[in-house]
N, C-alpha and C. Protein backbone atom coordinates (compact mmCIF):
# COMPACT_ATOMS: atom_id res chain seq x y z
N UNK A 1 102.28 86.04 111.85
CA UNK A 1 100.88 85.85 112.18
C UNK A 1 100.69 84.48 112.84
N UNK A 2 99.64 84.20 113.51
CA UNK A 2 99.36 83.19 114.12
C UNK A 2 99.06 81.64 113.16
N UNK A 3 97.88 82.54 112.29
CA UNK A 3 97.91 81.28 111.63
C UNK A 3 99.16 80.82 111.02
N UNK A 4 100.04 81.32 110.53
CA UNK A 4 100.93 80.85 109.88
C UNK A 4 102.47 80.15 110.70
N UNK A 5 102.17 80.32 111.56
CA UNK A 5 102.75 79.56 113.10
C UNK A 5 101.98 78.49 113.64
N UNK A 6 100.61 78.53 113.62
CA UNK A 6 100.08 76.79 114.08
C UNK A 6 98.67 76.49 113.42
N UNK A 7 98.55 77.22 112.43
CA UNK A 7 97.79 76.67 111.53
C UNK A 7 96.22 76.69 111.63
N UNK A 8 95.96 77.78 112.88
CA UNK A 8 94.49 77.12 113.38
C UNK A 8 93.90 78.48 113.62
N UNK A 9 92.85 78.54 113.98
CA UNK A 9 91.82 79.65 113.75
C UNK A 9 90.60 79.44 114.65
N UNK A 10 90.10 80.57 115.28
CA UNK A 10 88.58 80.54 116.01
C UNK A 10 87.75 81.71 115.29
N UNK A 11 86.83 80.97 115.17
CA UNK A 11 85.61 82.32 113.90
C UNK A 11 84.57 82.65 115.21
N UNK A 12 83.93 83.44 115.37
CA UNK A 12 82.45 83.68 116.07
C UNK A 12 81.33 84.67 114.94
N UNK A 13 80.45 84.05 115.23
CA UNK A 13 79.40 84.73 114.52
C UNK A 13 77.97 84.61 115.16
N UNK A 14 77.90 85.88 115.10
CA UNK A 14 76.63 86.80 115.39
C UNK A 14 75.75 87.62 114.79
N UNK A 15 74.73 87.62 115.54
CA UNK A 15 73.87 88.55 115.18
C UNK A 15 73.90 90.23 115.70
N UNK A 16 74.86 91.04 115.60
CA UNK A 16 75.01 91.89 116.32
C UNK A 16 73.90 93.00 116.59
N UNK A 17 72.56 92.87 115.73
CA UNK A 17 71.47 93.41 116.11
C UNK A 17 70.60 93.20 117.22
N UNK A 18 70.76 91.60 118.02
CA UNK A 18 70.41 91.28 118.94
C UNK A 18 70.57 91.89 119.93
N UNK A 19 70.30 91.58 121.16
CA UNK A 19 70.51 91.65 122.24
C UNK A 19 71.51 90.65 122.61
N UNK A 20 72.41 91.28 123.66
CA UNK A 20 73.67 90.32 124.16
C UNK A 20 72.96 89.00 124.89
N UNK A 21 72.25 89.35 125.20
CA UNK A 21 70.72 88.09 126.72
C UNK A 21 70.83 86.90 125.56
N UNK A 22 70.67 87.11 124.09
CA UNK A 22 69.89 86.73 122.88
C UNK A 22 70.69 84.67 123.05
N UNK A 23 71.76 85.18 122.96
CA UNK A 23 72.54 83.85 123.35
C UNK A 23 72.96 82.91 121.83
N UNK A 24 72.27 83.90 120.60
CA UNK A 24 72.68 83.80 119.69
C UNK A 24 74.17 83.65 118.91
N UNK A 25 74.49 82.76 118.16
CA UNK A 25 76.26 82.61 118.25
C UNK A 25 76.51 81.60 117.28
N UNK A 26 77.52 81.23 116.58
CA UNK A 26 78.21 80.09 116.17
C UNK A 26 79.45 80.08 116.68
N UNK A 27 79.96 78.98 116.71
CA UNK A 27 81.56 79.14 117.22
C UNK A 27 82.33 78.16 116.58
N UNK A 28 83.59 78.35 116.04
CA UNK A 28 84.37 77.47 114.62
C UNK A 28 85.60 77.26 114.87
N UNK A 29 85.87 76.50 115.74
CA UNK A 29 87.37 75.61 115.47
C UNK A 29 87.75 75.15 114.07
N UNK A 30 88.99 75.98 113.87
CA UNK A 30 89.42 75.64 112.48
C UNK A 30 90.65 75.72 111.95
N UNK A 31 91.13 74.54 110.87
CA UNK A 31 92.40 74.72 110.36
C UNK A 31 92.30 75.97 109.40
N UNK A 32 93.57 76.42 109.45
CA UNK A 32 93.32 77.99 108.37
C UNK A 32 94.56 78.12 107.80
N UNK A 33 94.61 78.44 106.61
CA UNK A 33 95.48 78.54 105.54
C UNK A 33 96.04 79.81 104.80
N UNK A 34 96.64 80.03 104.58
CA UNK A 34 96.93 81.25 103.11
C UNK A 34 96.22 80.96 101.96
N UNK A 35 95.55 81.54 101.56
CA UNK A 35 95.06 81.38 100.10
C UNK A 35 96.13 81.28 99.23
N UNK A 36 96.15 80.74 98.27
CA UNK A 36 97.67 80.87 96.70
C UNK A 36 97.02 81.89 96.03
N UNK A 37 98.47 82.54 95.34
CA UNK A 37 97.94 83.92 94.68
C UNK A 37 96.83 83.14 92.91
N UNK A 38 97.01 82.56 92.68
CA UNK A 38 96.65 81.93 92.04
C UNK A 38 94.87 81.37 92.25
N UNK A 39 94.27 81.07 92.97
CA UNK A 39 93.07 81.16 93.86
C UNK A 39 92.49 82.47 93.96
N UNK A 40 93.59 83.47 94.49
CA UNK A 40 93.27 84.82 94.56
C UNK A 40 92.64 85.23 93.66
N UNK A 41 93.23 85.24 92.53
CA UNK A 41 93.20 86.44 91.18
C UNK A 41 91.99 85.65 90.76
N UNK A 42 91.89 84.22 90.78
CA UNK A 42 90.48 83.82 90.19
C UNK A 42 89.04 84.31 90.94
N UNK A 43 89.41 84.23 92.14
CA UNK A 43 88.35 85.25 93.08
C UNK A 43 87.79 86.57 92.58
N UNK A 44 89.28 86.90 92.56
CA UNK A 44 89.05 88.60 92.30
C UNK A 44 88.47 88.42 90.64
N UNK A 45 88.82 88.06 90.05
CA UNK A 45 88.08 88.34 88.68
C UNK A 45 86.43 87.77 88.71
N UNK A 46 85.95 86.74 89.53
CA UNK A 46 84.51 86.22 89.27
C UNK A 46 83.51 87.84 90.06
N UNK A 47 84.45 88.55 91.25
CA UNK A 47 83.91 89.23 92.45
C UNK A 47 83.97 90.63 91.18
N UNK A 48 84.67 91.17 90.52
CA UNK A 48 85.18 92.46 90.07
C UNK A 48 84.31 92.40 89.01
N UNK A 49 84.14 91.05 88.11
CA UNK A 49 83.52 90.60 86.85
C UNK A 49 81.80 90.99 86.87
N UNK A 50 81.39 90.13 88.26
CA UNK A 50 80.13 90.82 88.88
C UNK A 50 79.55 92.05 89.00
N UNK A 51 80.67 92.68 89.12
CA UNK A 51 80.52 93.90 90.29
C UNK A 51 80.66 95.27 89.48
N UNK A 52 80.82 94.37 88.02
CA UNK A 52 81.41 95.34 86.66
C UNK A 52 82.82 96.37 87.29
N UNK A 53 83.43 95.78 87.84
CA UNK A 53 84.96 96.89 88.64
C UNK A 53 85.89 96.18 87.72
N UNK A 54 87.21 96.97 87.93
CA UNK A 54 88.40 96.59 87.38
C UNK A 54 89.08 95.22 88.64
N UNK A 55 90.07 94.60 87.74
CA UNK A 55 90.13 93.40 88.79
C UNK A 55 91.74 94.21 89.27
N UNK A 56 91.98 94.21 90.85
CA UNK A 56 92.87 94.35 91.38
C UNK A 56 93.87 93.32 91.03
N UNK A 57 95.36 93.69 91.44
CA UNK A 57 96.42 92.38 91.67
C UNK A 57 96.45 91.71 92.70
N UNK A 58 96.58 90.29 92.41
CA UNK A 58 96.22 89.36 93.26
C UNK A 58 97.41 89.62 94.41
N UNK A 59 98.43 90.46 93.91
CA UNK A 59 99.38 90.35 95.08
C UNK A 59 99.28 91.40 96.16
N UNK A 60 98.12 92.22 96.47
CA UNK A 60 97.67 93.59 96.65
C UNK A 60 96.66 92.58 97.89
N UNK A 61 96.44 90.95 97.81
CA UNK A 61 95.90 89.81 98.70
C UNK A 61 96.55 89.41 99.25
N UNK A 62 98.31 89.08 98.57
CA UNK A 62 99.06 87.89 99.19
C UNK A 62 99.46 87.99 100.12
N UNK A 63 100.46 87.32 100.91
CA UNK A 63 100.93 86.73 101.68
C UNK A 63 101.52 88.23 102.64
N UNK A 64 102.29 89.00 101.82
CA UNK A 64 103.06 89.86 102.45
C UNK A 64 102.00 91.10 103.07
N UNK A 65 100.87 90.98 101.99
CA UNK A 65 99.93 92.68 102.50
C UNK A 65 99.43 92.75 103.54
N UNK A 66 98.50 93.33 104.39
CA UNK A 66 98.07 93.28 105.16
C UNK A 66 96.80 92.80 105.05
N UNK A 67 96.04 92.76 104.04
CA UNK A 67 95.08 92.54 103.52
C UNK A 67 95.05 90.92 102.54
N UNK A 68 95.82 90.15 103.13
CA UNK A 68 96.22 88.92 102.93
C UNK A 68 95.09 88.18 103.44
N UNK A 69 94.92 87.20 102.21
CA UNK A 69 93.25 86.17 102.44
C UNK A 69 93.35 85.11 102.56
N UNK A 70 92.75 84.57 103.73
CA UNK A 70 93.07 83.04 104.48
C UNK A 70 91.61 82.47 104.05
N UNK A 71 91.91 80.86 104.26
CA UNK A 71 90.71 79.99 104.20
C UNK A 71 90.78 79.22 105.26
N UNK A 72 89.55 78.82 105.73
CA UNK A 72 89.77 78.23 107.32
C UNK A 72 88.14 77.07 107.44
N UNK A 73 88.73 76.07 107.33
CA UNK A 73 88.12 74.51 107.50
C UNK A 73 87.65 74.22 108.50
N UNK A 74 86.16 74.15 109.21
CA UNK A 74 85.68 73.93 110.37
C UNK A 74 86.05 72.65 111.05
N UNK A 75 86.40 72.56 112.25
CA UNK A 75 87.28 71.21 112.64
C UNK A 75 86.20 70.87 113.68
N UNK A 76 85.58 72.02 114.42
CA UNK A 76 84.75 71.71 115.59
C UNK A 76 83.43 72.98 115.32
N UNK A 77 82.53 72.70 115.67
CA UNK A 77 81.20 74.00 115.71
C UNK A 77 80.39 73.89 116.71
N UNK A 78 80.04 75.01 117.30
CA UNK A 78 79.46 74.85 118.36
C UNK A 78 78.26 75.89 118.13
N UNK A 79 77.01 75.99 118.78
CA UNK A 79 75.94 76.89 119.03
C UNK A 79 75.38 76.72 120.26
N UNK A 80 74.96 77.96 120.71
CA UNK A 80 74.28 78.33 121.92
C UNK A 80 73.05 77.95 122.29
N UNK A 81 72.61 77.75 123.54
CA UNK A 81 71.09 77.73 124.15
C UNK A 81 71.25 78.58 125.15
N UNK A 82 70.13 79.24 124.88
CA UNK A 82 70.21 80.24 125.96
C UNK A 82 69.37 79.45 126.97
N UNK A 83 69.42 80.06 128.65
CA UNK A 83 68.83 79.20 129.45
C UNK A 83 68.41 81.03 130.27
N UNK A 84 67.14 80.78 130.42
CA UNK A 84 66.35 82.43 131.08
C UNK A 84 65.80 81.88 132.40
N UNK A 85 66.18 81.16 132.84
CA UNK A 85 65.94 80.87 134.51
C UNK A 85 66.92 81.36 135.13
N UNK A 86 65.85 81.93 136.38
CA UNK A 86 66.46 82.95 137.36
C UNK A 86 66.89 84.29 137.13
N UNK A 87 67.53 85.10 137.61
CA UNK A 87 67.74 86.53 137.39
C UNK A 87 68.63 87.10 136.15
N UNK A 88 69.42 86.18 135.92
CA UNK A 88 70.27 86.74 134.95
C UNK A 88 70.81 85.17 134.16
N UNK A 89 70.25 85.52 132.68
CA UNK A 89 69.93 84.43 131.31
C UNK A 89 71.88 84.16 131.64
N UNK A 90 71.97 83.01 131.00
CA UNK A 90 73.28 82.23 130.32
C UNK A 90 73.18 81.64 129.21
N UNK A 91 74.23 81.03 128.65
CA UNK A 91 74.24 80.64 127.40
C UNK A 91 75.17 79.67 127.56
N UNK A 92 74.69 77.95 126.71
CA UNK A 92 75.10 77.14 127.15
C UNK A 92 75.70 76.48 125.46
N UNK A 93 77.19 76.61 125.45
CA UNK A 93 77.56 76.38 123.51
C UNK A 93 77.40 74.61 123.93
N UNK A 94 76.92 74.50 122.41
CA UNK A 94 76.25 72.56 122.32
C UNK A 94 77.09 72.68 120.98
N UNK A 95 77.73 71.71 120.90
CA UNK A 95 78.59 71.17 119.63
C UNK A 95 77.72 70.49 119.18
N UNK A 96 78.07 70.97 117.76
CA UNK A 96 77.09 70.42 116.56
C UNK A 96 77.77 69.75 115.34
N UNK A 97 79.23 70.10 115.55
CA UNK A 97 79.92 69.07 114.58
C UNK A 97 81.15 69.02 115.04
């Protein structure tokens, strides 16, 4: 996997009910990690504990599954302005951290 070759990560987030014009967005430069199975299983028991479910094995998360859970540290963030002059809107990302 990538992250686990250079350590880094891009997130986007949206509003996908919008309209694409909308210019709505976050954008996340980030270091990203493997979770420890150990982290895991405490997850899974507060999420399962809630949720009144049985708690899965944390290794059914780890490293090898496919379903393996990363954590990822915002390094850079950016958000959009949309700009609606002239015929067809743009969107202009403004770093915010």
């Amino acid at each position: 996997m990538n992250i686990e070759k250079n350590g880094r990560a891009f997130l986007v987030v949206f509003d996908s009910s919008r309209k694409d014009s909308s210019g709505a967005g976050v954008y996340v430069e980030a270091a990203a990690a493997l979770v420890n199975d150990g982290d895991i299983r405490r997850a899974l028991e507060v999420i399962c504990r809630r949720r009144g479910k049985p708690v899965p094995l944390a290794t059914d998360y780890s490293a090898k599954s496919p379903h393996a859970v990363y954590q990822a540290q915002a390094l850079r963030v950016w958000s959009n302005i949309l700009h609606a002059s002239g015929e067809v809107p743009w969107d202009e990302r403004v770093e915010i951290l």
